[in-house]
PDB file of N, CA and C in Angstrom:
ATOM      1  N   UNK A   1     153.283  93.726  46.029  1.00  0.00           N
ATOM      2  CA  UNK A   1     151.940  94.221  45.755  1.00  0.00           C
ATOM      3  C   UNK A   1     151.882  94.738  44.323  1.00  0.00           C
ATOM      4  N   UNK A   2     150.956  94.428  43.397  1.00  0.00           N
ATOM      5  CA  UNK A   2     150.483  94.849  42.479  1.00  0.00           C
ATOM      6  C   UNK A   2     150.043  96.381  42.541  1.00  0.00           C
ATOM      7  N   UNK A   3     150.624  97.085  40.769  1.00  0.00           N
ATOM      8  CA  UNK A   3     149.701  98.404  40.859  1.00  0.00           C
ATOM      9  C   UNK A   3     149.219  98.346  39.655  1.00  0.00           C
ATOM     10  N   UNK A   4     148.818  99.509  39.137  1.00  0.00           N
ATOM     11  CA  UNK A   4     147.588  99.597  37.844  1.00  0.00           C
ATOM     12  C   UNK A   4     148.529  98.951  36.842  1.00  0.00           C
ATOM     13  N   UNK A   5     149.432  99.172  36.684  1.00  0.00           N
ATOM     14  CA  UNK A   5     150.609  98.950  35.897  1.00  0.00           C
ATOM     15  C   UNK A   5     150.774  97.354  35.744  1.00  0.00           C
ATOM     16  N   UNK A   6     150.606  96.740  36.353  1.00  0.00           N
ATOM     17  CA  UNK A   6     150.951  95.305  36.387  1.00  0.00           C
ATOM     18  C   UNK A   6     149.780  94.885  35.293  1.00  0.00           C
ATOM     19  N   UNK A   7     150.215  93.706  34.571  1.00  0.00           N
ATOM     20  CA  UNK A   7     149.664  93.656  33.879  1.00  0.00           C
ATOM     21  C   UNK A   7     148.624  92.288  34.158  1.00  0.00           C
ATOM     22  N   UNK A   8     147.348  92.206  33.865  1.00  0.00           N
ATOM     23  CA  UNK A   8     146.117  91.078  34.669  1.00  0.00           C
ATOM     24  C   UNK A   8     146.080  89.966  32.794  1.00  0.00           C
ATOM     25  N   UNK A   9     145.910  89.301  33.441  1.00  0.00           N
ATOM     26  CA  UNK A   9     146.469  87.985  32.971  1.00  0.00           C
ATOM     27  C   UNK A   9     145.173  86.888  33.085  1.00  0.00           C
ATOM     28  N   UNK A  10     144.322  86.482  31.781  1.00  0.00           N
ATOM     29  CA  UNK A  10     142.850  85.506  32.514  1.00  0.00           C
ATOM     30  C   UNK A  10     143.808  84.246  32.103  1.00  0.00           C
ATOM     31  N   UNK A  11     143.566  83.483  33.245  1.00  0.00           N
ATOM     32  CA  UNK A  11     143.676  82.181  32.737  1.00  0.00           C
ATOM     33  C   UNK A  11     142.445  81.257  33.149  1.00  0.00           C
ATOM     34  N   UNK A  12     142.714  79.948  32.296  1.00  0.00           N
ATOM     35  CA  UNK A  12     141.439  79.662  32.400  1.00  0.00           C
ATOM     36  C   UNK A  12     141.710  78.026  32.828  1.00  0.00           C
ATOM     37  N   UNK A  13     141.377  76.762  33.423  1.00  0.00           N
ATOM     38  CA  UNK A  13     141.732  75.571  34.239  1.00  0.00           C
ATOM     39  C   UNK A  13     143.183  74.750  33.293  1.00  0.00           C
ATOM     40  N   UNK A  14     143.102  75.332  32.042  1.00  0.00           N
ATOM     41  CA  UNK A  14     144.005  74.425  31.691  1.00  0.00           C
ATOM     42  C   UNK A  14     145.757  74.675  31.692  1.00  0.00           C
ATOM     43  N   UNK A  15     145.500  76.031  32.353  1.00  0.00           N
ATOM     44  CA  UNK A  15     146.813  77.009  32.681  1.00  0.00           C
ATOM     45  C   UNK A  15     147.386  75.228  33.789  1.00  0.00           C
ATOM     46  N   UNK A  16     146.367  76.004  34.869  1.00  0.00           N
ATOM     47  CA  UNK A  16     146.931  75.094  36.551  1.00  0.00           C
ATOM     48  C   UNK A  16     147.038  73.820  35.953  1.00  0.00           C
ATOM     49  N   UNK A  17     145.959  73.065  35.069  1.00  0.00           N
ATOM     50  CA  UNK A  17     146.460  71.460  34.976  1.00  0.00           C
ATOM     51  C   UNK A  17     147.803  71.572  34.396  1.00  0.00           C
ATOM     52  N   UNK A  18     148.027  72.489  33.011  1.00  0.00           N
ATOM     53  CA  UNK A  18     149.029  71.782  32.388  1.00  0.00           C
ATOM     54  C   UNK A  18     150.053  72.027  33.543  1.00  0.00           C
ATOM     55  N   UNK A  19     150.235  72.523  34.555  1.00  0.00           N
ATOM     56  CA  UNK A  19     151.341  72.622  35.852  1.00  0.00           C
ATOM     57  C   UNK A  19     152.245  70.804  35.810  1.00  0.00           C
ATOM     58  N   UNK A  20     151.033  69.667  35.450  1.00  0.00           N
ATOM     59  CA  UNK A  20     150.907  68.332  35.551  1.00  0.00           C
ATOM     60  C   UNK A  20     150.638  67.920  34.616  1.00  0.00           C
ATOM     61  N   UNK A  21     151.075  68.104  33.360  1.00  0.00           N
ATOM     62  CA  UNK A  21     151.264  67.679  31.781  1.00  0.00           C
ATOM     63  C   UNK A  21     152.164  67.972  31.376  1.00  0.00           C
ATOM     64  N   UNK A  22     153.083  67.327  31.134  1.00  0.00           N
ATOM     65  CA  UNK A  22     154.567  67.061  30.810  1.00  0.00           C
ATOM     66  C   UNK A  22     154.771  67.991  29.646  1.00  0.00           C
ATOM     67  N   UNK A  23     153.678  68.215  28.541  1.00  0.00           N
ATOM     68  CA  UNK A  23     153.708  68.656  27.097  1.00  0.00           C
ATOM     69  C   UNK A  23     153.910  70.119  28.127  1.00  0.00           C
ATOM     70  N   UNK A  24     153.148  70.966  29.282  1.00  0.00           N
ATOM     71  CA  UNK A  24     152.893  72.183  28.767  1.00  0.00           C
ATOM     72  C   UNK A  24     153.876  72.683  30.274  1.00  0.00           C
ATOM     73  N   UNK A  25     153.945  71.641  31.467  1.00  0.00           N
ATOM     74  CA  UNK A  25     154.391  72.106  32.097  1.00  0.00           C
ATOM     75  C   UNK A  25     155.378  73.009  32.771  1.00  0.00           C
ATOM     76  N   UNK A  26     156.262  73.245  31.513  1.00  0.00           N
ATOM     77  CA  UNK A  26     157.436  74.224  31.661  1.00  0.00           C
ATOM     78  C   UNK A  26     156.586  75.511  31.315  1.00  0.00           C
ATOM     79  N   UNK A  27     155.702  75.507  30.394  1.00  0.00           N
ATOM     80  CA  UNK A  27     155.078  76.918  30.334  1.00  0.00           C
ATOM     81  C   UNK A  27     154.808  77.271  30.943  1.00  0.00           C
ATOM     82  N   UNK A  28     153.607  76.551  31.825  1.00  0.00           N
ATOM     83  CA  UNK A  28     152.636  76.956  32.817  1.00  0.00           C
ATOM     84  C   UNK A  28     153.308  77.346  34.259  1.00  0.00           C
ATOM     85  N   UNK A  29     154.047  76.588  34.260  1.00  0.00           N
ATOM     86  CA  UNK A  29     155.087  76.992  35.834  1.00  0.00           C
ATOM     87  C   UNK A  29     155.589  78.056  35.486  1.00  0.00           C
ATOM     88  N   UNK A  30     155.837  78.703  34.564  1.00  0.00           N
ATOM     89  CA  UNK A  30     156.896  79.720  33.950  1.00  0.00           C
ATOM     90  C   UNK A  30     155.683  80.889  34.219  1.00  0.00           C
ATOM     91  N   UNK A  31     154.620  81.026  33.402  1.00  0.00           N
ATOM     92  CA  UNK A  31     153.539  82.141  34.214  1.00  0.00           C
ATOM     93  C   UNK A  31     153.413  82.109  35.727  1.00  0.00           C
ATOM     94  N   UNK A  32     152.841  80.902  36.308  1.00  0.00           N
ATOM     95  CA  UNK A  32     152.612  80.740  37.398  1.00  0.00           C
ATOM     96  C   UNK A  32     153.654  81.723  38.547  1.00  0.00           C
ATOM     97  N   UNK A  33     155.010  81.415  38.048  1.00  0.00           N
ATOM     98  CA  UNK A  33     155.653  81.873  38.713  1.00  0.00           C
ATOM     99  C   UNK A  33     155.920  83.698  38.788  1.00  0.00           C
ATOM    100  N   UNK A  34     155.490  83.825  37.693  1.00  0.00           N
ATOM    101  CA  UNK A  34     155.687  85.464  37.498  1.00  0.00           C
ATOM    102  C   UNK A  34     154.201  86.060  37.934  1.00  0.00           C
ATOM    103  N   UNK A  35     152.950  84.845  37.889  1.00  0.00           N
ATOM    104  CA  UNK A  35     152.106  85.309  38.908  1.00  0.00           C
ATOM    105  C   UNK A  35     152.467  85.769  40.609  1.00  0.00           C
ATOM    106  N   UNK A  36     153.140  84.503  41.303  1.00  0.00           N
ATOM    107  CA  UNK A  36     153.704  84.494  42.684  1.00  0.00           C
ATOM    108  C   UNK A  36     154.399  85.518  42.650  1.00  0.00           C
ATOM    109  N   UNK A  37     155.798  86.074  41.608  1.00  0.00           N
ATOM    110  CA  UNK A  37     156.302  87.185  41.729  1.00  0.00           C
ATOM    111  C   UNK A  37     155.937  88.533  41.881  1.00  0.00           C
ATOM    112  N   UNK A  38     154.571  88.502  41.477  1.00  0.00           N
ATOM    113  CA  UNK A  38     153.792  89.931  41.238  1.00  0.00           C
ATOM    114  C   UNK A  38     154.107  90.405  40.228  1.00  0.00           C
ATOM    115  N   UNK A  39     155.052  90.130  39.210  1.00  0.00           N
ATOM    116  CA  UNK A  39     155.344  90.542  37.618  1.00  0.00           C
ATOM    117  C   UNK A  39     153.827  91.118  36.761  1.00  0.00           C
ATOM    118  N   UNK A  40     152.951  89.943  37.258  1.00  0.00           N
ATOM    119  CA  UNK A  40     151.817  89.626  36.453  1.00  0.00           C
ATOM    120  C   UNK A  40     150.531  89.620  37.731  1.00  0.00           C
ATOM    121  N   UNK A  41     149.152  89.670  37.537  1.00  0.00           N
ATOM    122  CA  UNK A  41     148.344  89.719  38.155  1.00  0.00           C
ATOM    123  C   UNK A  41     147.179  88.587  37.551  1.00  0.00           C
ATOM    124  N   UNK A  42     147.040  87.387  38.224  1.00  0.00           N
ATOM    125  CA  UNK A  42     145.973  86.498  37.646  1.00  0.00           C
ATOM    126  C   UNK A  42     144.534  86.677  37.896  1.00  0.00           C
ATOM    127  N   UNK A  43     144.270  86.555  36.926  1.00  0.00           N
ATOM    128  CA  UNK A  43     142.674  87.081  36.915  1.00  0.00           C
ATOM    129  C   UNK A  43     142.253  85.491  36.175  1.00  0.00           C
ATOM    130  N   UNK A  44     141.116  84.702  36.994  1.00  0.00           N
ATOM    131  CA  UNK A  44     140.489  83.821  36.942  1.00  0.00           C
ATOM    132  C   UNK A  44     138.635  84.057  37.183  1.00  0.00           C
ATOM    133  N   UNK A  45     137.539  83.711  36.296  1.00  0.00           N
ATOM    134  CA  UNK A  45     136.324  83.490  36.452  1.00  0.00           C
ATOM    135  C   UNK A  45     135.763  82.582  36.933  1.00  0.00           C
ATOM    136  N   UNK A  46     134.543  82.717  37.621  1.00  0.00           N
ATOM    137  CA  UNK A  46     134.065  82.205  38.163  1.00  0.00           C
ATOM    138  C   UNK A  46     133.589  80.510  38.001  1.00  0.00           C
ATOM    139  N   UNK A  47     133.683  80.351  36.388  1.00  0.00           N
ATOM    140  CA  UNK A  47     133.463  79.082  35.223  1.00  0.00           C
ATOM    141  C   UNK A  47     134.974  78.534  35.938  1.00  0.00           C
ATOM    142  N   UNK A  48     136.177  79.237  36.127  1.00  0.00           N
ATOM    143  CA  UNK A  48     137.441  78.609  36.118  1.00  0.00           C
ATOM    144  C   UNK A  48     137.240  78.063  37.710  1.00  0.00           C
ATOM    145  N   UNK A  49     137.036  78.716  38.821  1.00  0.00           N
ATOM    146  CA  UNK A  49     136.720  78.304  40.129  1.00  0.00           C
ATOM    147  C   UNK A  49     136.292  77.259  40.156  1.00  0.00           C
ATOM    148  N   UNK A  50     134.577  77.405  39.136  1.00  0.00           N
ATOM    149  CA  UNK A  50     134.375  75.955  39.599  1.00  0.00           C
ATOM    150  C   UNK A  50     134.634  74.464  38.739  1.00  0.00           C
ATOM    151  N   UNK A  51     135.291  75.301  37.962  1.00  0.00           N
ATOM    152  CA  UNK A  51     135.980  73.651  37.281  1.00  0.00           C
ATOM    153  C   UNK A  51     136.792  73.306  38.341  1.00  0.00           C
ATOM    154  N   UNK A  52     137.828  74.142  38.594  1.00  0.00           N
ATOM    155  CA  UNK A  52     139.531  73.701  39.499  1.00  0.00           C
ATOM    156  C   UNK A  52     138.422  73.268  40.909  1.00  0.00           C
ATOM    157  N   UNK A  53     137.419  73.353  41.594  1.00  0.00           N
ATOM    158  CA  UNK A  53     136.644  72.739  42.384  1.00  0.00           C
ATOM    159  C   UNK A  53     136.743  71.469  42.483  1.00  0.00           C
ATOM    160  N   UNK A  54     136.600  70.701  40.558  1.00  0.00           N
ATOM    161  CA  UNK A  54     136.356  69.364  40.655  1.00  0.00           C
ATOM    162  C   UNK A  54     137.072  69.013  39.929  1.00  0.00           C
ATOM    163  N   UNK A  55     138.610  69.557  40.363  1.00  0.00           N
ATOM    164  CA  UNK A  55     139.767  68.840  39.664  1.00  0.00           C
ATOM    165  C   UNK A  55     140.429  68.396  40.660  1.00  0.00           C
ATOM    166  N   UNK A  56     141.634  67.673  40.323  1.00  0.00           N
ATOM    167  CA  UNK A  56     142.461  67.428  41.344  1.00  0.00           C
ATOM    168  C   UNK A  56     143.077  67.667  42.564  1.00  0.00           C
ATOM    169  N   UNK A  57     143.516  67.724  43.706  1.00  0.00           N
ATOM    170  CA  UNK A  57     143.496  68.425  44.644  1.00  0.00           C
ATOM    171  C   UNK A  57     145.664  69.498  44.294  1.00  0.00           C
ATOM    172  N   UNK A  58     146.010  68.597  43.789  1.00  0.00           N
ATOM    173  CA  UNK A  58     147.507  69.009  43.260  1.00  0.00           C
ATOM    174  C   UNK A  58     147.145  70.555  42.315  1.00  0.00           C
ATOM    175  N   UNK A  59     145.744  70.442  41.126  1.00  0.00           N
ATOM    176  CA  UNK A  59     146.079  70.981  40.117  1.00  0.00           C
ATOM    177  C   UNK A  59     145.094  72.141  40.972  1.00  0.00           C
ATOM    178  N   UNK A  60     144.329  72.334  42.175  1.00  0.00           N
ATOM    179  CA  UNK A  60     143.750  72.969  43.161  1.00  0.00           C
ATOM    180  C   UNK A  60     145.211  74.000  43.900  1.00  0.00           C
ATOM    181  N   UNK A  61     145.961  72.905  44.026  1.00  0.00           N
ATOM    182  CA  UNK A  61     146.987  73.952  44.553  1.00  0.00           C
ATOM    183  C   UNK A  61     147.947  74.836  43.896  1.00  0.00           C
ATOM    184  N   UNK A  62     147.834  74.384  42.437  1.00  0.00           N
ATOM    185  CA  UNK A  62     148.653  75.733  41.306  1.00  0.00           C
ATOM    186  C   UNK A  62     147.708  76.952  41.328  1.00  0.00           C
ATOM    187  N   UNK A  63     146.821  76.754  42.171  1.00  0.00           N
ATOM    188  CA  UNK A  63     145.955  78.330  42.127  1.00  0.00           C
ATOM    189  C   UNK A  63     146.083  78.988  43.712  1.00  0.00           C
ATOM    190  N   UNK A  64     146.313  78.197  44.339  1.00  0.00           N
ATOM    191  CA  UNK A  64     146.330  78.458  45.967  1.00  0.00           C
ATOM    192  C   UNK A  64     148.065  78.704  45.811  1.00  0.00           C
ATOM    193  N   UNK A  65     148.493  78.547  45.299  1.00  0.00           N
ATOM    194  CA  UNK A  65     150.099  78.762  45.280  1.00  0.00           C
ATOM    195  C   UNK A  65     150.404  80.704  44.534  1.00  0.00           C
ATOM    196  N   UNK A  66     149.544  81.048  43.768  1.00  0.00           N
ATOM    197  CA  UNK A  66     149.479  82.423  44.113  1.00  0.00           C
ATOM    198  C   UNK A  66     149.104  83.293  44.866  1.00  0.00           C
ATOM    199  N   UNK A  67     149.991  84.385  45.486  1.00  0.00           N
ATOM    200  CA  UNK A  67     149.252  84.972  46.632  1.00  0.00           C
ATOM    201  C   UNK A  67     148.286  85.793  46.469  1.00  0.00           C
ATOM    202  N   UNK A  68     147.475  85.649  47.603  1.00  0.00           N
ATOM    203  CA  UNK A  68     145.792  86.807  47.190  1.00  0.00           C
ATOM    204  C   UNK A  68     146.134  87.730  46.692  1.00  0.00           C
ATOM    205  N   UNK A  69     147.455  88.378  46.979  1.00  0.00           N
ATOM    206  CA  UNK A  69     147.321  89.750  46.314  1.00  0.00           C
ATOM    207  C   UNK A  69     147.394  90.007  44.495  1.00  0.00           C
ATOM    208  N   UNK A  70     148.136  88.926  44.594  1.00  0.00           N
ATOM    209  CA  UNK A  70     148.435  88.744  42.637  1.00  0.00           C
ATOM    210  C   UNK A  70     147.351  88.126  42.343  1.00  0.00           C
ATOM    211  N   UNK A  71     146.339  87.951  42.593  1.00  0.00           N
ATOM    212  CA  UNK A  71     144.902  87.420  41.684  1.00  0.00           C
ATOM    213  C   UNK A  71     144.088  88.095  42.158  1.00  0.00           C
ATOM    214  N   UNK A  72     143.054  87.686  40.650  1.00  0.00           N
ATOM    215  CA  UNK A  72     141.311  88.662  40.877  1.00  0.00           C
ATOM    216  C   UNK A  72     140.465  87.506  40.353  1.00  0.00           C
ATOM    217  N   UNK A  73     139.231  87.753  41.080  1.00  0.00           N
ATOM    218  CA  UNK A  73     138.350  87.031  40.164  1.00  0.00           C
ATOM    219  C   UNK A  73     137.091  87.642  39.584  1.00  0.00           C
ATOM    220  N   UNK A  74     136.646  87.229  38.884  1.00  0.00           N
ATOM    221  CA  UNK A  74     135.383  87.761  38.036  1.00  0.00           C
ATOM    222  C   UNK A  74     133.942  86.765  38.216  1.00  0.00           C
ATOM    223  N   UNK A  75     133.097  87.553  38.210  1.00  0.00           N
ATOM    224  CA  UNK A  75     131.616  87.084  38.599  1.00  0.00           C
ATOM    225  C   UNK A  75     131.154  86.695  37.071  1.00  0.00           C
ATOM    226  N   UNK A  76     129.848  86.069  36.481  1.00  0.00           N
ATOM    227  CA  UNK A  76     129.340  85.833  35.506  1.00  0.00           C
ATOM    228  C   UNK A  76     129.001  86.923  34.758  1.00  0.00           C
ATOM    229  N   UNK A  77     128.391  87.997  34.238  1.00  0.00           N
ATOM    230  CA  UNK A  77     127.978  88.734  33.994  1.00  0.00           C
ATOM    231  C   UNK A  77     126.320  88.177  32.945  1.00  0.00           C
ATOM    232  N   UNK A  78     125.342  89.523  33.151  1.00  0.00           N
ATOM    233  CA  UNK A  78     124.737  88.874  31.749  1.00  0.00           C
ATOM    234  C   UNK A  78     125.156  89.193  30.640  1.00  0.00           C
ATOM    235  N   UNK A  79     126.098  89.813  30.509  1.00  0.00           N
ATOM    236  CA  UNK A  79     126.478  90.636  28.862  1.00  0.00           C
ATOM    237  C   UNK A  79     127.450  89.388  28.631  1.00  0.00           C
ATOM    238  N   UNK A  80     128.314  88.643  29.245  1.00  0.00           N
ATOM    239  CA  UNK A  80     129.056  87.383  29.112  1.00  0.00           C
ATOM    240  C   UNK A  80     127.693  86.885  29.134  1.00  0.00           C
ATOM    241  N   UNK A  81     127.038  86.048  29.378  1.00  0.00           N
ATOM    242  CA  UNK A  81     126.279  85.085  29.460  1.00  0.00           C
ATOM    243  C   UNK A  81     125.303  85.541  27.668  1.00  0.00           C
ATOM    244  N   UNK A  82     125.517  86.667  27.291  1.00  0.00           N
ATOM    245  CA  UNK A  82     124.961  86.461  25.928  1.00  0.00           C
ATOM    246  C   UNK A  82     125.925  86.370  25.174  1.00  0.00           C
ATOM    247  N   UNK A  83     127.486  86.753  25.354  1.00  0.00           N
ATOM    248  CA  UNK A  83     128.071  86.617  24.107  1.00  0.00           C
ATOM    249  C   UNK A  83     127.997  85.334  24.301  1.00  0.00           C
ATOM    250  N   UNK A  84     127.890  84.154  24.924  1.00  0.00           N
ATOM    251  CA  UNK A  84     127.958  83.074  25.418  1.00  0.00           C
ATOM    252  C   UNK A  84     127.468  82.316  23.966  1.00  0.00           C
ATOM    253  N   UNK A  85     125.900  82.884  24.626  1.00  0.00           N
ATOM    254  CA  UNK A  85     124.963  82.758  23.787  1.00  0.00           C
ATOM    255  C   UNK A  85     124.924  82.563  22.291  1.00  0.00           C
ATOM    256  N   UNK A  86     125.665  83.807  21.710  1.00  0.00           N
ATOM    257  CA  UNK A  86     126.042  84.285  20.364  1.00  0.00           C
ATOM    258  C   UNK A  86     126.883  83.134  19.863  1.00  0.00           C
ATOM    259  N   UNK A  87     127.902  83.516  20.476  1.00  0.00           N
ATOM    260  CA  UNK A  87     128.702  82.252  20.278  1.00  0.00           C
ATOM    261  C   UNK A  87     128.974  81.047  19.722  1.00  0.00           C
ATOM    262  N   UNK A  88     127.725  80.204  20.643  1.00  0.00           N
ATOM    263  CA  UNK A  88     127.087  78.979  20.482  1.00  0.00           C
ATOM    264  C   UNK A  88     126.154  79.216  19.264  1.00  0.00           C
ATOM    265  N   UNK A  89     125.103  79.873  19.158  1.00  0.00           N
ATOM    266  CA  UNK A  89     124.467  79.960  17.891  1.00  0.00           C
ATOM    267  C   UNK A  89     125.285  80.039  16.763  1.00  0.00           C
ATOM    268  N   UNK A  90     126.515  80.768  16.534  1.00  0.00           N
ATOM    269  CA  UNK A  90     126.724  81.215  15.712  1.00  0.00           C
ATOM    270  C   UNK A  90     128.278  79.726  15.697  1.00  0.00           C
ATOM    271  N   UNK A  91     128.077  78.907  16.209  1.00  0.00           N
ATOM    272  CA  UNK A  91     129.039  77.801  16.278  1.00  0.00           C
ATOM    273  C   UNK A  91     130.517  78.064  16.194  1.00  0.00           C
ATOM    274  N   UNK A  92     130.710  79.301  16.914  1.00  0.00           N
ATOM    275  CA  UNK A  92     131.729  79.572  17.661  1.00  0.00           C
ATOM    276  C   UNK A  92     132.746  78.422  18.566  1.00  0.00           C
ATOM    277  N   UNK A  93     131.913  78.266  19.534  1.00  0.00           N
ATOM    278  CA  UNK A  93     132.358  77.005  20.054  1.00  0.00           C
ATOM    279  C   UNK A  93     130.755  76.231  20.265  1.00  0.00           C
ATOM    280  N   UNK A  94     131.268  74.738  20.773  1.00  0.00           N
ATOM    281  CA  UNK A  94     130.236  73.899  21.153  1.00  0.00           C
ATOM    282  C   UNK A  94     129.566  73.844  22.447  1.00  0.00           C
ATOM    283  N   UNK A  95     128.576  72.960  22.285  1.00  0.00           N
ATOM    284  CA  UNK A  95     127.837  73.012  23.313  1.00  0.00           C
ATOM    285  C   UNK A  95     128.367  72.875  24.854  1.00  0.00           C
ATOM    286  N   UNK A  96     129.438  72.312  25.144  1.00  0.00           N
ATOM    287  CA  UNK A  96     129.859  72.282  26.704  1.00  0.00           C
ATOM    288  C   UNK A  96     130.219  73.361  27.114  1.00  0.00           C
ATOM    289  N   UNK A  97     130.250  74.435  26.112  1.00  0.00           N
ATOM    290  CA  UNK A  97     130.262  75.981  26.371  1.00  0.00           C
ATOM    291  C   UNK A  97     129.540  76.412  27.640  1.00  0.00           C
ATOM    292  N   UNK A  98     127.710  75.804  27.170  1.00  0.00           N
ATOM    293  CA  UNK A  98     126.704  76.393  27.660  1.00  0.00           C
ATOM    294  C   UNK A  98     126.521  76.058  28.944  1.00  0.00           C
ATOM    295  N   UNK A  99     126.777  74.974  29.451  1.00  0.00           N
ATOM    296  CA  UNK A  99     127.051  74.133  31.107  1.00  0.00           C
ATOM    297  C   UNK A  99     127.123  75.458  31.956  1.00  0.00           C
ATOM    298  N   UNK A 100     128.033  76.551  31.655  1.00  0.00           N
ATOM    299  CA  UNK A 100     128.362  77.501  32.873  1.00  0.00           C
ATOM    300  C   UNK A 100     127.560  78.477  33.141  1.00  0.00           C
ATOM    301  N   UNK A 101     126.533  78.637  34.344  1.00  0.00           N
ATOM    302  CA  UNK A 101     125.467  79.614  34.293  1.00  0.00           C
ATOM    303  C   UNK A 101     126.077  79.813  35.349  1.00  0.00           C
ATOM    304  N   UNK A 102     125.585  80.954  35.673  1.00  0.00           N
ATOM    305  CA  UNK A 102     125.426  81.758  37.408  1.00  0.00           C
ATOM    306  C   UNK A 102     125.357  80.543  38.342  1.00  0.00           C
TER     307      UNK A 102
END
């Protein structure tokens, strides 16, 4: 079991794929696993849910392979949904940014 102390960790879909990309896969198993250990606490958003939704069913299970207790997830917010915003105006990043609403 996790306490305040543990330290929360966002990852975001390309953590679980690279699990199945040869380039990153020693990394990603290497967190993953100190997620399962409880070392670390994964914290994933709601944008990350529903990508790993319509990914693979393998790269579905590098997230189901941590136990409930070592992960959190996060809702949209509107104060996220404007830095979003900012962001994009300010060409931060690009437009496939904007795809993720509530």
């Amino acid at each position: 079991m996790t306490d305040t102390r543990t330290l929360r960790v966002y990852c975001d879909t390309s953590v679980f794929g690279g699990c199945f990309d040869e380039e990153y896969k020693v990394a990603s198993e290497a967190l993953l696993n100190r997620f399962r250990a409880g070392e670390f606490r994964l914290v994933v958003s709601q944008v990350t849910l529903g990508e790993l939704a319509m990914a693979p069913v393998e790269v579905q299970g590098a997230l189901r392979s941590i136990p409930g207790l070592n992960r959190e997830f996060f809702r949209i917010s509107d104060e996220s949904l404007e830095l979003r915003d900012a962001y994009l105006e300010a060409g931060v990043v690009g437009p496939s940014s904007q795809r993720h609403d509530r």
